[in-house]
Each structure stands twice: as structure tokens, then as C-alpha cells.
Protein backbone atom coordinates (compact mmCIF):
# COMPACT_ATOMS: atom_id res chain seq x y z
CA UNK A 1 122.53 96.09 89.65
CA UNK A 2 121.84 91.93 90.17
CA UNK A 3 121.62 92.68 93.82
CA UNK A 4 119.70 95.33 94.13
CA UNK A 5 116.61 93.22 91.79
CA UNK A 6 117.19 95.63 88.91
CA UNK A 7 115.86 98.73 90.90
CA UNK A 8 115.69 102.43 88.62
CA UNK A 9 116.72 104.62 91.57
CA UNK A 10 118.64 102.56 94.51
CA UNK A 11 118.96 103.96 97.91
CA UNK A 12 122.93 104.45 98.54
CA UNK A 13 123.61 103.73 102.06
CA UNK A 14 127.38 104.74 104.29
CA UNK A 15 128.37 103.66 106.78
CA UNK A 16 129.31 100.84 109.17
CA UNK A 17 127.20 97.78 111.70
CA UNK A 18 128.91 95.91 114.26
CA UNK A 19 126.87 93.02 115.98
CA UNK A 20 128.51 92.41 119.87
CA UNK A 21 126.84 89.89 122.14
CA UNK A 22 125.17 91.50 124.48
CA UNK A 23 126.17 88.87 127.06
CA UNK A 24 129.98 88.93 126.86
CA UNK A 25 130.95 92.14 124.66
CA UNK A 26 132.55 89.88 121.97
CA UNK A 27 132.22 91.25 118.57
CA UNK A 28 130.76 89.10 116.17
CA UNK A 29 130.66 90.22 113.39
CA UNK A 30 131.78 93.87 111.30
CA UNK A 31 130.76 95.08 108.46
CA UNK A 32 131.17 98.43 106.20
CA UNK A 33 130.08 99.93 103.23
CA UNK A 34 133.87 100.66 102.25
CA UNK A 35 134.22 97.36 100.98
CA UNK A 36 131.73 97.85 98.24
CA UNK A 37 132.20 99.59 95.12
CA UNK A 38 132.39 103.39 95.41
CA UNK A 39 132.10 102.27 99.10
CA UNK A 40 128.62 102.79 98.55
CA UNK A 41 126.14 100.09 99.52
CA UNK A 42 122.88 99.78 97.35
CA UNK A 43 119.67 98.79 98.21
CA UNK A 44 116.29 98.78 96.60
CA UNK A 45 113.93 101.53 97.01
CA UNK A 46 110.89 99.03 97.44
CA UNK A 47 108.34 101.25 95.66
CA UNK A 48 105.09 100.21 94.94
CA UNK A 49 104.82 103.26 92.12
CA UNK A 50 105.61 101.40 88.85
CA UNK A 51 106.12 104.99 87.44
CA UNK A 52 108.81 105.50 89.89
CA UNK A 53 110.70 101.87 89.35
CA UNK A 54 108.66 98.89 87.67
CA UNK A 55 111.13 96.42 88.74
CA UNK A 56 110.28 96.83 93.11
CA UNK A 57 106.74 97.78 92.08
CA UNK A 58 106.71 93.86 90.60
CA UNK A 59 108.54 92.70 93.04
CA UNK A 60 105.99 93.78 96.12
CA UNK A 61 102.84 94.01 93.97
CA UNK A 62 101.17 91.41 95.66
CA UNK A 63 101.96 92.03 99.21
CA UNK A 64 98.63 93.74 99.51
CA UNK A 65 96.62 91.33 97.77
CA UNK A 66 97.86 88.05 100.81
CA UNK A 67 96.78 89.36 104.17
CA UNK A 68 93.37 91.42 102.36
CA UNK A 69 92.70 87.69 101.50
CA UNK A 70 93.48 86.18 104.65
CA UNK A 71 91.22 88.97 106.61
CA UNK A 72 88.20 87.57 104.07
CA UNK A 73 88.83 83.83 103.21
CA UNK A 74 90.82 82.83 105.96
CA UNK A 75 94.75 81.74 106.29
CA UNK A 76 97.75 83.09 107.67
CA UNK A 77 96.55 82.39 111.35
CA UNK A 78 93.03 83.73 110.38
CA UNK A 79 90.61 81.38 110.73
CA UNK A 80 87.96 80.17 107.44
CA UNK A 81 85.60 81.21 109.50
CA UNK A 82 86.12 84.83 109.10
CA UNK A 83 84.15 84.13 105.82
CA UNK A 84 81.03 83.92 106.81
CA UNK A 85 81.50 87.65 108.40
CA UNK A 86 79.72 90.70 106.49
CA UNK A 87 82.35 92.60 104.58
CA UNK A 88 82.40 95.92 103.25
CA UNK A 89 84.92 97.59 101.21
CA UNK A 90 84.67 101.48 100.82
CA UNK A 91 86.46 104.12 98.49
CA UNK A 92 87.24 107.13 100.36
CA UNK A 93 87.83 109.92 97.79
CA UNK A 94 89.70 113.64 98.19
CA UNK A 95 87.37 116.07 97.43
CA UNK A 96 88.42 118.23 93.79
CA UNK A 97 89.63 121.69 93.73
CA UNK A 98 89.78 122.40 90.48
CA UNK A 99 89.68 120.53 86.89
CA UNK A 100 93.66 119.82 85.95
CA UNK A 101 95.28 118.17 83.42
CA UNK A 102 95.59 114.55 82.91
CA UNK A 103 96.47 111.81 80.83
CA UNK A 104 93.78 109.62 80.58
CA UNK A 105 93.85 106.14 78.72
CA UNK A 106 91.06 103.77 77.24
CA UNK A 107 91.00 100.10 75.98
CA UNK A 108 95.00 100.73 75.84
CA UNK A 109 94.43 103.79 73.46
CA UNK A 110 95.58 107.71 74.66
CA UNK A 111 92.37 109.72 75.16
CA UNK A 112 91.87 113.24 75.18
CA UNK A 113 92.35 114.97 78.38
CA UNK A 114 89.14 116.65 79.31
CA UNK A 115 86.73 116.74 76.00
CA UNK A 116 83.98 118.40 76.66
CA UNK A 117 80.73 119.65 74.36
CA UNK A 118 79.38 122.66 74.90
CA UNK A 119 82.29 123.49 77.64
CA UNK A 120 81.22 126.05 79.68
CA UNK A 121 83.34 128.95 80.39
CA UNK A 122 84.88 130.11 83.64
CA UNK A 123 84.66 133.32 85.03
CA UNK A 124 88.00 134.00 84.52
CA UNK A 125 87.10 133.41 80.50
CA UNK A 126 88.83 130.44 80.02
CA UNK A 127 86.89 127.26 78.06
CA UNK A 128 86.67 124.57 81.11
CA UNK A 129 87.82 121.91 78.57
CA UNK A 130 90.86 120.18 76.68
CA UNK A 131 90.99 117.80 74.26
CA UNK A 132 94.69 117.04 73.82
CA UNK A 133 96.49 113.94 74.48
CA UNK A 134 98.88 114.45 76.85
CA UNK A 135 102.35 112.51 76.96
CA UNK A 136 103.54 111.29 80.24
CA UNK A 137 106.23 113.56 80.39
CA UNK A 138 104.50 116.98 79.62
CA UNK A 139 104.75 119.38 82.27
CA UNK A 140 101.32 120.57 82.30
CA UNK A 141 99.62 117.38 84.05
CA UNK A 142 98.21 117.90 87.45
CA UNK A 143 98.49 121.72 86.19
CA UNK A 144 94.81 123.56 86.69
CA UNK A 145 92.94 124.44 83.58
CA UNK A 146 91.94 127.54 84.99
CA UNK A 147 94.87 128.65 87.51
CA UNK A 148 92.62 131.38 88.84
CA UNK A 149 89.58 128.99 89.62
CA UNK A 150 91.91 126.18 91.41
CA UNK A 151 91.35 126.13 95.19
CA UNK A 152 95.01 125.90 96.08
CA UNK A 153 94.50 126.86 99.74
CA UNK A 154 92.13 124.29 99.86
CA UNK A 155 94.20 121.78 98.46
CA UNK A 156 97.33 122.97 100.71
CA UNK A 157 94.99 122.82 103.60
CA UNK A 158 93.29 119.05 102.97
CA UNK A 159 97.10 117.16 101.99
CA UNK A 160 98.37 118.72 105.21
CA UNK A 161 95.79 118.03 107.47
CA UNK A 162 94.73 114.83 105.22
CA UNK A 163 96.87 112.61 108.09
CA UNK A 164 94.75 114.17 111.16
CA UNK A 165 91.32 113.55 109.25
CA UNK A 166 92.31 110.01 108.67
CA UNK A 167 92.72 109.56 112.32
CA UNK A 168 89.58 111.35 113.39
CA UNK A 169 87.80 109.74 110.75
CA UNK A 170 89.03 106.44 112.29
CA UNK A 171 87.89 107.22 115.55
CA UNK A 172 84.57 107.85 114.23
CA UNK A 173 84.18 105.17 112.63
CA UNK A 174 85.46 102.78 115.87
CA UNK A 175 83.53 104.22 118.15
CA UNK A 176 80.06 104.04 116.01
CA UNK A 177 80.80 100.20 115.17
CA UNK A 178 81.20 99.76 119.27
CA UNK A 179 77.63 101.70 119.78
CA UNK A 180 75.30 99.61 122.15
CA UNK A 181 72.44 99.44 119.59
CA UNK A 182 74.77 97.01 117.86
CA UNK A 183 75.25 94.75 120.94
CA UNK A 184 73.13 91.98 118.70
CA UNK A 185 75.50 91.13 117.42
CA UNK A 186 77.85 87.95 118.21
CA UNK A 187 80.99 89.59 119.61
CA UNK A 188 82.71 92.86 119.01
CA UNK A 189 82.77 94.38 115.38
CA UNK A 190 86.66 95.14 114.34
CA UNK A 191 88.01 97.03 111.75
CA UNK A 192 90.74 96.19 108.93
CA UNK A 193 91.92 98.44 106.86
CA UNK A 194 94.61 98.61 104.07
CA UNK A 195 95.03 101.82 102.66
CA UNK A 196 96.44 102.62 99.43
CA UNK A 197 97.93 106.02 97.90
CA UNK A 198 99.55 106.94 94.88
CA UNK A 199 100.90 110.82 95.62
CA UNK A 200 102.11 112.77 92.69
């Protein structure tokens, strides 16, 4: 448990290394899993989900927040100068396919999940709104309030082709930043990016 940094849900690795000089074929060192207890060796799963294991989400919470810095103040072999450059930072959001519940929280208090006056009603019949408070273990979160409404070929469609978008969408965006109307400007524009997800 010490080694692994108190991690919820180790990986368990098998197995066996064996590090030989390239040069001479001498073995320098061995080493295998056998020896440790259940002759399982355990190593932390290095989440950044807190829901998933609080202890590695701690432990590489900030590894985001050092080279975002460095790309706008400077640092880490970038130099202070890279703060006088214009900066944007944009939110790219999924599109919805349907109202689900969700456990939503305010000023550290549980709020309902999707309150509504004067809900209107679907054309399935159902009232497009619920006001419970929803634990974090229920089983209907993420579920659609109106099952028949939900676009679920949609969302099968955008999550799988969600990778190829973010490429093209890349592409895009290099290509207008390297347009000649922009040549004005002193030296090439680049892009940095740092993406974040949290699946369910």
C-alpha cells in the first residue's frame, strides 16, 4: 500500500525484466515479480479522476497547471518573452443529445437535478424535468429523462468519431493560423494545446 502512494485500484503487473549490455551481452541486472507478495507487483494507476482514486489524482493534479504556465509566463526552457504574445484559451464543448440525469452541487450544498417551472412536456409525455437530489451512487445519472427523446445514435456516432474530429479540427485550425493574410505578423503563429477529459 506505502509503495504504491496509497492508490484505490493498483495496476498488478507479472512478469520478469532483464537489463544486458548491449555491448558485451553481460546481464546486469534481473528482476521478477515472484519475489513480491502474491508475486504480484503493484503500481499506481496515475489517474487524474479523483472519483476513480483521490490519492494519484493529488498526486499529479498539478502536472497540467507547470508547462500551461511555462507556455504563458515563461520557464522551463520557454523564454519570459512568450508573455507578451496574445493568448487565447477556448472551451470546446460536445454538443447534447438529450437532458440526463445529474448530480449537481452549489456553494457545497446538493441541488436538485433538473428543476424546472413550467417544464414542458415531451412528445413521448414525459415532464422534461426532475427535481431530486441525486446521490453519487444512484444508477440513474447520465440516464436520459426521456429514453425515447435521447439521440443515442448520435451520441454513439460523435464519442466514436470524437478522435477523428479532433484531428480535422486541428488541421483546420493550423492551416487558417498559417493563412498569408496573417503574414503581419512577426514570425509564425503556433499552437499549444492541453486538452482535458473527464469520460464517464
Amino acid at each position: 500500500m506505502k509503495a504504491t502512494g496509497g492508490c484505490r485500484q493498483p495496476i498488478h503487473l507479472r512478469g520478469h525484466v532483464l537489463h544486458i549490455d548491449k555491448a558485451t551481452g553481460t546481464l546486469l541486472h534481473r528482476y521478477s515479480t515472484a519475489t513480491e507478495p502474491d508475486g504480484v507487483l503493484r503500481v499506481p494507476c496515475k489517474t487524474r479522476r479523483a472519483s476513480r482514486c483521490p490519492a494519484c489524482a493529488e498526486t499529479y493534479r498539478a502536472d497540467t497547471y507547470h508547462p500551461i504556465r511555462a507556455g504563458l509566463a515563461g520557464g522551463k526552457g520557454v523564454p519570459e518573452t512568450v508573455s507578451t504574445h496574445p493568448c487565447l484559451f477556448v472551451t470546446l464543448t460536445a454538443p447534447s443529445f438529450g437532458t440526463v440525469h445529474t448530480r449537481r452541487e452549489g456553494d457545497g450544498k446538493l441541488l436538485p437535478c433538473h428543476p424546472r417551472r413550467n417544464a414542458p412536456t415531451c412528445p413521448h409525455g414525459r415532464v422534461m424535468s426532475c427535481t431530486a437530489k441525486h446521490g453519487s451512487d444512484e444508477d440513474c445519472l447520465g440516464e436520459p429523462l426521456c429514453p425515447d427523446c435521447y439521440d443515442y445514435t448520435g451520441s454513439v456516432f460523435f464519442n466514436a468519431l470524437a478522435p477523428e474530429l479532433w484531428r480535422r479540427f486541428t488541421l483546420a485550425l493550423r492551416r487558417h493560423l498559417a493563412k498569408p493574410d496573417r503574414a503581419q505578423r512577426k514570425g509564425p503563429a503556433r499552437r499549444a494545446d492541453d486538452r482535458l477529459r473527464e469520460g464517464r
